[in-house]
C-alpha atoms as a PDB file:
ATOM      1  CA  UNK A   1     -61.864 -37.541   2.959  1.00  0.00           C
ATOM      2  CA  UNK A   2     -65.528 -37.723   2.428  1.00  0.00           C
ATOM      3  CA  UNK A   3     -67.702 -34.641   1.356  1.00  0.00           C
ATOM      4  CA  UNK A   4     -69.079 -34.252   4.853  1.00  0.00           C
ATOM      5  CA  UNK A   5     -65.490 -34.018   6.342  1.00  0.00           C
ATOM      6  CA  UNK A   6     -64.538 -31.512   3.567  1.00  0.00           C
ATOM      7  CA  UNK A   7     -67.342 -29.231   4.667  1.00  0.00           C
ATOM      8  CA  UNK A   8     -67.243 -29.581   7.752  1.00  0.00           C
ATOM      9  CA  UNK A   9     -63.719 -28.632   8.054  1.00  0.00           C
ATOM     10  CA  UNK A  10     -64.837 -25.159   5.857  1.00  0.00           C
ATOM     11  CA  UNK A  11     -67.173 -24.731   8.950  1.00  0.00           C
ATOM     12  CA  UNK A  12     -64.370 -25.126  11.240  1.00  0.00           C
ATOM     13  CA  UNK A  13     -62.545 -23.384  10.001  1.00  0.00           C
ATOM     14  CA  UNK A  14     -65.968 -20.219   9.648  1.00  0.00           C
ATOM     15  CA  UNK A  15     -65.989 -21.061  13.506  1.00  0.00           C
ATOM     16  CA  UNK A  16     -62.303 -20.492  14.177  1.00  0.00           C
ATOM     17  CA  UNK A  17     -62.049 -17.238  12.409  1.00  0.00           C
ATOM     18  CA  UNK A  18     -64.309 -15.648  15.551  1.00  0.00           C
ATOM     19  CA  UNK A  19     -62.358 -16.387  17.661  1.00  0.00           C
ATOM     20  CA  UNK A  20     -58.607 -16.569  16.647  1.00  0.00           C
ATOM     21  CA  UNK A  21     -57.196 -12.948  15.924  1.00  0.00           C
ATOM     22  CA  UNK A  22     -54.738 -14.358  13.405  1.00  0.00           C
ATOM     23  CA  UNK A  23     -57.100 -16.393  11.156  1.00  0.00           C
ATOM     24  CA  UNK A  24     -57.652 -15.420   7.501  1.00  0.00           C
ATOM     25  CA  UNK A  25     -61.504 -16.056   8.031  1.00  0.00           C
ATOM     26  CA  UNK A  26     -61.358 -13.112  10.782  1.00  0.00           C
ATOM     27  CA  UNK A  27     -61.831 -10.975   7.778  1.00  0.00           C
ATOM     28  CA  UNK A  28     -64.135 -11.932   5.058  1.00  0.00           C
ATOM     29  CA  UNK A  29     -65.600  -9.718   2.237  1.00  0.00           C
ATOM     30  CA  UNK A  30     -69.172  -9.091   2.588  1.00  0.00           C
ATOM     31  CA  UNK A  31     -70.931  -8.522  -0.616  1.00  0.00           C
ATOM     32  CA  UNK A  32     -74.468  -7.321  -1.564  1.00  0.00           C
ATOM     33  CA  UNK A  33     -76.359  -5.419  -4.150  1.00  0.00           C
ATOM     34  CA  UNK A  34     -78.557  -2.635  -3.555  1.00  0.00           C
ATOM     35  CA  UNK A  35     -80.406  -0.712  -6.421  1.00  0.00           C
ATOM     36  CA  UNK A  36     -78.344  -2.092  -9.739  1.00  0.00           C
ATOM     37  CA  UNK A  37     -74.938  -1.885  -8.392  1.00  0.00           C
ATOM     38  CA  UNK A  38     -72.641  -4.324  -6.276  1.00  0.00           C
ATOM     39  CA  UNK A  39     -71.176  -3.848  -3.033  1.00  0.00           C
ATOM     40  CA  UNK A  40     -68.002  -5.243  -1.214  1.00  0.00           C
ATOM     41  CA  UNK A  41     -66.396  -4.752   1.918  1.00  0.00           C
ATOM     42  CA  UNK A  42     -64.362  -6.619   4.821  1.00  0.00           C
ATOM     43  CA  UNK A  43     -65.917  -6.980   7.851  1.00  0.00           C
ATOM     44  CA  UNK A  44     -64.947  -8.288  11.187  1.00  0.00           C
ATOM     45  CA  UNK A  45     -66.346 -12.133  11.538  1.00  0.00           C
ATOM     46  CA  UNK A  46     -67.840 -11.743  15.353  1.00  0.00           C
ATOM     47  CA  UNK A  47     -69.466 -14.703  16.130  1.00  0.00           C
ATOM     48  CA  UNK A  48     -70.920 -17.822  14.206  1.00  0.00           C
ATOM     49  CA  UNK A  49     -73.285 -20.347  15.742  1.00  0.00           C
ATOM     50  CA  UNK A  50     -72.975 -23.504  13.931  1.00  0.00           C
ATOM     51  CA  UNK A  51     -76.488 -25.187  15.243  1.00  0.00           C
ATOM     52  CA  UNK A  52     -78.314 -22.048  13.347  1.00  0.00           C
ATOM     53  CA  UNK A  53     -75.190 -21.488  10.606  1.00  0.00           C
ATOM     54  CA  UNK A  54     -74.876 -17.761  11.437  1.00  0.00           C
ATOM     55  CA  UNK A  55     -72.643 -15.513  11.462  1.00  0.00           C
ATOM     56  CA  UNK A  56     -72.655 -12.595  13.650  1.00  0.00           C
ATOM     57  CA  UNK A  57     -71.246  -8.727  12.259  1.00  0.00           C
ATOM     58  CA  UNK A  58     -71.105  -5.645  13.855  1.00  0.00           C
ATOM     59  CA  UNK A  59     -72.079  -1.908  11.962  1.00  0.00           C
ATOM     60  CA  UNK A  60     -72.949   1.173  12.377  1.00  0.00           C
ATOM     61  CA  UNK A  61     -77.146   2.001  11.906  1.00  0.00           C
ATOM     62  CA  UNK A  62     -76.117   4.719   9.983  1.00  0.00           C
ATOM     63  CA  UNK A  63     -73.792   3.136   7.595  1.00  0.00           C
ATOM     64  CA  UNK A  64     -74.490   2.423   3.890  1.00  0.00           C
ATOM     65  CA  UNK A  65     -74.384  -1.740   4.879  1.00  0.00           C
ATOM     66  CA  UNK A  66     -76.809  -1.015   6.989  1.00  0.00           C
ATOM     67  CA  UNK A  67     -79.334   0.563   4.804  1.00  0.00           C
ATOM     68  CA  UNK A  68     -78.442  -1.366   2.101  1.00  0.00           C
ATOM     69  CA  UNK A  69     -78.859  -5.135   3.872  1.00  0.00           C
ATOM     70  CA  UNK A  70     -82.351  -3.431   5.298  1.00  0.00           C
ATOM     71  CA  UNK A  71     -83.096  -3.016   1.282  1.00  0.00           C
ATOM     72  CA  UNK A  72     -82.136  -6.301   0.353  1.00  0.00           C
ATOM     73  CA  UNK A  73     -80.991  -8.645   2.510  1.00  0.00           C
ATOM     74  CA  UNK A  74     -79.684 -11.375   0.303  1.00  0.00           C
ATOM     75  CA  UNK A  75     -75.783 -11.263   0.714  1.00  0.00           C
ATOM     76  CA  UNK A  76     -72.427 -13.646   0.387  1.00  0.00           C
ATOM     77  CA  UNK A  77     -69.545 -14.099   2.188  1.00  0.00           C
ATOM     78  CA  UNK A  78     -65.992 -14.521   1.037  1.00  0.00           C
ATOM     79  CA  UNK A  79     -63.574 -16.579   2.976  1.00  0.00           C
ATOM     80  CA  UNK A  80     -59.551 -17.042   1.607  1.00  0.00           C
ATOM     81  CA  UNK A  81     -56.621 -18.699   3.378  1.00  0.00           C
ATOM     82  CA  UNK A  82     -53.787 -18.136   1.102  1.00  0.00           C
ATOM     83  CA  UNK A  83     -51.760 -20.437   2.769  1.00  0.00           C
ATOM     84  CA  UNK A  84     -54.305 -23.603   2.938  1.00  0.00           C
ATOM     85  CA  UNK A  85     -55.523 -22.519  -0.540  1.00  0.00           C
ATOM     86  CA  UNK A  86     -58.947 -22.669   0.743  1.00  0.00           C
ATOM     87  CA  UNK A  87     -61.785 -20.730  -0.512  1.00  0.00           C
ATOM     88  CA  UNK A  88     -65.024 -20.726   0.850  1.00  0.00           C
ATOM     89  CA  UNK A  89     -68.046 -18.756  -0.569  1.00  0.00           C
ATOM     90  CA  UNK A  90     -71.260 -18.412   1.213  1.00  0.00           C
ATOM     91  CA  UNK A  91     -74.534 -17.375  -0.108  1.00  0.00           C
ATOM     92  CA  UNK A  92     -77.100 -15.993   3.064  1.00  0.00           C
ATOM     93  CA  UNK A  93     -80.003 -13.898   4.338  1.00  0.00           C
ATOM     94  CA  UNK A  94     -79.362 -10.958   6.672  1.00  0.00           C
ATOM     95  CA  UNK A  95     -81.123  -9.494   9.403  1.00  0.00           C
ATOM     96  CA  UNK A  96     -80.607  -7.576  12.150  1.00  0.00           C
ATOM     97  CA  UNK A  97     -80.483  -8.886  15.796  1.00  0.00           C
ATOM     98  CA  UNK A  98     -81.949  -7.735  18.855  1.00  0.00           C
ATOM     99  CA  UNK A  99     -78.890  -9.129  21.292  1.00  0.00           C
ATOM    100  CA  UNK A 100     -76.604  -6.304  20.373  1.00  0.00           C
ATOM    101  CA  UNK A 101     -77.197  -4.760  24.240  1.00  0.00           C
ATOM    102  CA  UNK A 102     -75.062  -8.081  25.190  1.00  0.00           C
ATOM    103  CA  UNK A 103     -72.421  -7.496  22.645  1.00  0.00           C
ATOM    104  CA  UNK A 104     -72.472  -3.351  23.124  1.00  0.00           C
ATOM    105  CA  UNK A 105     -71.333  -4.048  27.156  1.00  0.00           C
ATOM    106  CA  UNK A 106     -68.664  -6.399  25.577  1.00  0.00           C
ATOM    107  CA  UNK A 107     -67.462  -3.712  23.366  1.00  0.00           C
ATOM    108  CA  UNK A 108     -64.425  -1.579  24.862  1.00  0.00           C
ATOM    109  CA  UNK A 109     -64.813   2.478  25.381  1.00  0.00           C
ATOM    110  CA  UNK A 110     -62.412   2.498  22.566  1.00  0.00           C
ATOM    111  CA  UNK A 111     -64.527   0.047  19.908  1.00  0.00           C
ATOM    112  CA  UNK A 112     -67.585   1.630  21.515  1.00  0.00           C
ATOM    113  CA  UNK A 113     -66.233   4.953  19.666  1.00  0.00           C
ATOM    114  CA  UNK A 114     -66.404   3.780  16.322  1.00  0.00           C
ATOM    115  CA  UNK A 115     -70.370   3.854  16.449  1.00  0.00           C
ATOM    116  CA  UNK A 116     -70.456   7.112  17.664  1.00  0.00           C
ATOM    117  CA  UNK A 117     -68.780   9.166  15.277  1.00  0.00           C
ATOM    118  CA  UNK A 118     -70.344  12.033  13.666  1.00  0.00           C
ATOM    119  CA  UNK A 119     -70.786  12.837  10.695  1.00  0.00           C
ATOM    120  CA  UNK A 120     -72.695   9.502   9.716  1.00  0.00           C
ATOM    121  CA  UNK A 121     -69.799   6.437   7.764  1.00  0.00           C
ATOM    122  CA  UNK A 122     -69.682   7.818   4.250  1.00  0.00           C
ATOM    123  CA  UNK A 123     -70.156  11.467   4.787  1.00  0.00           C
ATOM    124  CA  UNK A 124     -67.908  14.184   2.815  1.00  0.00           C
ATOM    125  CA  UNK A 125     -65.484  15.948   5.240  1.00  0.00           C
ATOM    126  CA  UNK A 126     -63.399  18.615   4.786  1.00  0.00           C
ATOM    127  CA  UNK A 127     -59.670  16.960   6.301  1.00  0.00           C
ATOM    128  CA  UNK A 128     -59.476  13.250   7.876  1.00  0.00           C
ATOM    129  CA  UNK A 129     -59.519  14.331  10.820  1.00  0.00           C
ATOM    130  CA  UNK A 130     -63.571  16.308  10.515  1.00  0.00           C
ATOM    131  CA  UNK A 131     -65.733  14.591  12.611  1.00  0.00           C
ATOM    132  CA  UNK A 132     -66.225  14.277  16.173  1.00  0.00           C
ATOM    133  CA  UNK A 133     -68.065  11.585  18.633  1.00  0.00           C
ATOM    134  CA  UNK A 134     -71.496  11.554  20.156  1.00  0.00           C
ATOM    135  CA  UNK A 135     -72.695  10.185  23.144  1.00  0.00           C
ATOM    136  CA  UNK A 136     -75.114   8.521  20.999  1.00  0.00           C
ATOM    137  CA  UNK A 137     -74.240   5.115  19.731  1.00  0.00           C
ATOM    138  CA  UNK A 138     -75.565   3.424  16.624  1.00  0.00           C
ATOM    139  CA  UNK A 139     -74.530  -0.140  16.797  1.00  0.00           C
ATOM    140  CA  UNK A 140     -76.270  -2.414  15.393  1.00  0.00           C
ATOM    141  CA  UNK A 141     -75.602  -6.308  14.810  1.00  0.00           C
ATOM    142  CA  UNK A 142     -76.261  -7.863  11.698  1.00  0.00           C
ATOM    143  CA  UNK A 143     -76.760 -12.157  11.959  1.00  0.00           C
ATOM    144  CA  UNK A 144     -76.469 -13.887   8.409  1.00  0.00           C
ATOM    145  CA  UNK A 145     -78.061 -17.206   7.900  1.00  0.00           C
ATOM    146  CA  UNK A 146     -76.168 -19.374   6.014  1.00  0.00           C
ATOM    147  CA  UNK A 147     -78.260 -20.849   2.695  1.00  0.00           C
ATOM    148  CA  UNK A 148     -75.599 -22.235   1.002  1.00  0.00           C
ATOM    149  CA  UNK A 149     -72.174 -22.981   0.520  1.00  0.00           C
ATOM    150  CA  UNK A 150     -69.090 -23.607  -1.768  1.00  0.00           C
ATOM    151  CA  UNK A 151     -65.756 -24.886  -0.490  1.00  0.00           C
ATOM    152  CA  UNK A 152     -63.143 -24.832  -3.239  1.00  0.00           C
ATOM    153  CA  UNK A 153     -59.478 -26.071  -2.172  1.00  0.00           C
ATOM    154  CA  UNK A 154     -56.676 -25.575  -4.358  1.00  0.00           C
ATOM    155  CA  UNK A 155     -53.724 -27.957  -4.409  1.00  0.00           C
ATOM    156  CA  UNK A 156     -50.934 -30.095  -6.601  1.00  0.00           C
ATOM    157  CA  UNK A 157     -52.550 -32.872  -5.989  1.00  0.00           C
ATOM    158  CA  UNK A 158     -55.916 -32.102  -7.456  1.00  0.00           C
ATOM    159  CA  UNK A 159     -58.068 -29.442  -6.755  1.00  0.00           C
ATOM    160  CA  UNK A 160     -61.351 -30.758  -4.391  1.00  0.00           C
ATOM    161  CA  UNK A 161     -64.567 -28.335  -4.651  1.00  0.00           C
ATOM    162  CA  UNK A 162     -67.889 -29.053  -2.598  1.00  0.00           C
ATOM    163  CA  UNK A 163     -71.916 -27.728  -2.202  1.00  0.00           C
ATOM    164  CA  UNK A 164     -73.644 -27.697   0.871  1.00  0.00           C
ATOM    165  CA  UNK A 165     -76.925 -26.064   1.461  1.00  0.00           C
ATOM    166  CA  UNK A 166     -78.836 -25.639   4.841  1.00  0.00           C
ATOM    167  CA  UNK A 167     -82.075 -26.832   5.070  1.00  0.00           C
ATOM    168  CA  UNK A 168     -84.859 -27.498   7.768  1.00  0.00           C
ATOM    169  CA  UNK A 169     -83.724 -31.306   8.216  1.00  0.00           C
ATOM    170  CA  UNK A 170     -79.766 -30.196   8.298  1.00  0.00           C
ATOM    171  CA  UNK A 171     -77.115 -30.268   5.075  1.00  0.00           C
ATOM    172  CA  UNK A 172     -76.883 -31.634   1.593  1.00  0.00           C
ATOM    173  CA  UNK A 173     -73.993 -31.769   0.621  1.00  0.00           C
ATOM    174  CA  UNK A 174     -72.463 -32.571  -2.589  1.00  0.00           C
ATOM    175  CA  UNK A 175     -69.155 -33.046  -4.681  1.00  0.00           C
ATOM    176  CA  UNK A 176     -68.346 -30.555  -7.376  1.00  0.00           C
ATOM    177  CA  UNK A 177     -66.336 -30.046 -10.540  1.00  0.00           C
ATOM    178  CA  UNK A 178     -63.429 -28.130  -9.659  1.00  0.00           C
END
């Protein structure tokens, strides 16, 4: 397998995750720093459009993300499928997109409800069960463009590890040490 196929299998694989319930990429830890301190969380892999390498998240407008990716933008992605030992680690640029009318009217009344609850994601409540829902929504879609990326794969036979960053003219990609 040449380095191309190696990475472009990790893309694949990105691209599967949206769409496949049951993949380990579904889920991949977003991470950012805001202000001297480092933030992680799972998010919910939405859509990724290889011909622009972005990936597509949903939040609330009122969430910490939100703020904090407004802050800073610069941001990584963790993907891990413990059963393909495959790791891949990407290192992007958020912003926030104006198509979220087209995913909102894809959302169901139930997913709809999670960006209208009230108190704000984050607020102190007094049980688990203090807040309440507003007609109001405040979703908000988040695209990250891809800069680089790492693709580390673990095995018996030798461990294989990969570079690739995205550029005007398309990918460079390049072998690495494990």
């Amino acid at each position: 397998m040449d380095v191309s196929e190696f990475i472009n299998l990790a893309i694949k694989t990105i691209q599967r995750g949206t769409v496949d319930r049951k993949s380990p990429f579904r889920l991949p830890i977003l991470s950012n720093s805001n202000q001297g301190r480092v933030y992680q969380r799972i998010v919910v892999a939405r859509k990724f459009i290889e011909n622009d390498m972005t990936m597509d998240i949903f939040t609330d407008s009122a969430s910490k993300k939100y703020f904090q990716l407004k802050d800073n933008a610069e941001c990584s992605l963790l993907f891990w499928d413990s059963k393909k030992k495959l790791q891949v680690t990407v290192h992007g640029m958020a912003f926030f997109d104006a198509k979220k009318l087209i995913y909102w009217q894809g959302l169901s009344e139930n997913q709809k409800k999670d960006y209208m609850i009230n108190p704000p994601p984050g607020t102190k409540v007094n049980t688990a069960k203090s807040f309440k829902y507003d007609s109001e929504a405040r979703f908000a879609v988040i695209s990250i463009k891809f800069k680089d990326m790492e693709v580390l794969e673990l095995s018996r036979d030798g461990h294989k590890r990969a570079g690739c960053q995205f550029v005007a003219e398309g990918k460079k990609e390049y072998w690495l040490s494990p």
